[in-house]
Protein backbone atom coordinates (compact mmCIF):
# COMPACT_ATOMS: atom_id res chain seq x y z
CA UNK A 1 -109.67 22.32 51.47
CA UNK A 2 -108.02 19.99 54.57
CA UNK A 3 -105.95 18.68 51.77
CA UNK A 4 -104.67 22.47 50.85
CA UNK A 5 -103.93 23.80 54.56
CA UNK A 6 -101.83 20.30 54.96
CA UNK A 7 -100.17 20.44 52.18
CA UNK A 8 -99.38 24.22 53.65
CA UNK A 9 -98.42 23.03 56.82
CA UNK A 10 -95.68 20.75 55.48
CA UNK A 11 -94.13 22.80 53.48
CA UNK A 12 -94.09 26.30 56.11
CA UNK A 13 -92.57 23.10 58.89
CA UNK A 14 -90.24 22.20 55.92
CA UNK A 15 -89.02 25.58 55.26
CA UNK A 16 -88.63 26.33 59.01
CA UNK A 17 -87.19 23.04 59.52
CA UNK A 18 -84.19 24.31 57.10
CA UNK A 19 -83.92 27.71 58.30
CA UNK A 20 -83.32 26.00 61.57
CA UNK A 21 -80.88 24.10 60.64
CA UNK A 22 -78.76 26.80 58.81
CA UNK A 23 -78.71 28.99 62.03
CA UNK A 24 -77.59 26.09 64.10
CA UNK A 25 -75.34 25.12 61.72
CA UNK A 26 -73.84 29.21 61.81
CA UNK A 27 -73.79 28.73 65.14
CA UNK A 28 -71.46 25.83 65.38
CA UNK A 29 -69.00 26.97 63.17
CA UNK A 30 -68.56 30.37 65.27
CA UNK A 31 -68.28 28.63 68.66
CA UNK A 32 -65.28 26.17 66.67
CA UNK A 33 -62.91 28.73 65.42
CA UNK A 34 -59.65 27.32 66.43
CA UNK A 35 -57.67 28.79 68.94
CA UNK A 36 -54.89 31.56 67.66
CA UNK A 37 -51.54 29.79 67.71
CA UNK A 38 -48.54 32.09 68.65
CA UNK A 39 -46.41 30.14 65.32
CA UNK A 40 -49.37 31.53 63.16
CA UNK A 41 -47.65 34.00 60.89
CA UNK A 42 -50.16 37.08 61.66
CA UNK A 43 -49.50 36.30 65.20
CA UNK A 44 -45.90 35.92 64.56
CA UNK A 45 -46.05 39.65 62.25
CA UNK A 46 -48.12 41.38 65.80
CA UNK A 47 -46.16 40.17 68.06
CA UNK A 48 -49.14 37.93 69.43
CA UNK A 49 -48.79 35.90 73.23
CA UNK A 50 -51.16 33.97 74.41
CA UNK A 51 -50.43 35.11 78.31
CA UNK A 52 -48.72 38.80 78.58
CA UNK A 53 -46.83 38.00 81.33
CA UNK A 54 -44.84 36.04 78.87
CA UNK A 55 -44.27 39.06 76.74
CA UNK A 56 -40.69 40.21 76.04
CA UNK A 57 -40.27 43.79 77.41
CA UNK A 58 -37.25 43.94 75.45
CA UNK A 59 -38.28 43.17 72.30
CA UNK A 60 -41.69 44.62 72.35
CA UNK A 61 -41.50 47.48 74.17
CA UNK A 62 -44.93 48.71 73.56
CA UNK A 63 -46.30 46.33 76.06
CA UNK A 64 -46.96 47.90 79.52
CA UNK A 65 -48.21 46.13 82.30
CA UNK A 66 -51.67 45.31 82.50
CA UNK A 67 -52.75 45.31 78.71
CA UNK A 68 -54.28 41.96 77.71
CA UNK A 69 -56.97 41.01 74.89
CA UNK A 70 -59.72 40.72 77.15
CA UNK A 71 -59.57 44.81 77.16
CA UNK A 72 -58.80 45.85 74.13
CA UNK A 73 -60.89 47.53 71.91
CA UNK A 74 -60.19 45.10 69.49
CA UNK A 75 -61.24 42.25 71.58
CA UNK A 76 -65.30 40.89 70.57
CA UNK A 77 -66.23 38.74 73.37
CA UNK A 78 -68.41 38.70 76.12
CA UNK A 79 -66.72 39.90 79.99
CA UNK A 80 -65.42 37.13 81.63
CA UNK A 81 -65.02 34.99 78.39
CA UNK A 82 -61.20 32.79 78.14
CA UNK A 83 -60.99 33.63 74.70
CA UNK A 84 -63.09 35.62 71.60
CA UNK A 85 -62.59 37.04 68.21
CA UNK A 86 -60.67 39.96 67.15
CA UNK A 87 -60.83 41.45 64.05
CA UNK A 88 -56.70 41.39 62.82
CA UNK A 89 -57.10 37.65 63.43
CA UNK A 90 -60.32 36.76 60.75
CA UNK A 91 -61.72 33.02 62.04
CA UNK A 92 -59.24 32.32 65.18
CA UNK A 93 -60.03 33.02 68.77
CA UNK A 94 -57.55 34.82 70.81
CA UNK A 95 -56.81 34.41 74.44
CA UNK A 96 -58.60 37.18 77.04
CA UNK A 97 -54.55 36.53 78.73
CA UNK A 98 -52.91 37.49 75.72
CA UNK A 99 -51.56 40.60 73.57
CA UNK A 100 -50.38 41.75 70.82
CA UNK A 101 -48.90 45.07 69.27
CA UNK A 102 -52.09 45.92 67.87
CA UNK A 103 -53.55 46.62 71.78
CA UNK A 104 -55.47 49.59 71.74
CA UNK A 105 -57.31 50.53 75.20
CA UNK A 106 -61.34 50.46 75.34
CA UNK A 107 -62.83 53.71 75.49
């Protein structure tokens, strides 16, 4: 019977021991999406900076004054975060600073 509930126990620490590991493994690979380059050619196609202030008014005359990433409703990050994943940009972090023409405001 001791021999059973062992035999039990390894194999529940084993199967936790892996489902562990996946999860931290998830983990990692969300927290090392690259950064969004501005030469990336979805960033290029929205008009993406990675500080506003840099924005040209002339050429993208959407942009008004105080829009940035960090709110938009696009934007999936926690407040106060430098950077966090938006949907038009699958795997790549964006900057809070930045913009694109895609800005929509939060509701």
């Amino acid at each position: 019977m001791t021999l059973l509930k062992t035999n039990f126990s390894r194999r529940v620490f084993i199967m936790q021991a892996i489902a562990v590991s996946g999860a931290v493994l998830t983990a990692q690979q969300v927290a090392a999406q690259a950064a969004l380059a501005e030469s990336d050619a979805q960033a290029v196609a929205l008009g993406y900076k990675t500080d506003a202030s840099k924005v040209d008014k002339a050429k993208q005359t959407k942009y008004a004054a105080g829009q940035v990433c960090s709110n938009c409703a696009l934007f999936q990050a926690a407040s106060g975060a430098a950077a966090g994943a938006c949907p038009l940009f699958a795997g790549k972090q964006v900057a809070a600073k930045g913009w694109c023409t895609a800005w929509a405001k939060k509701a």
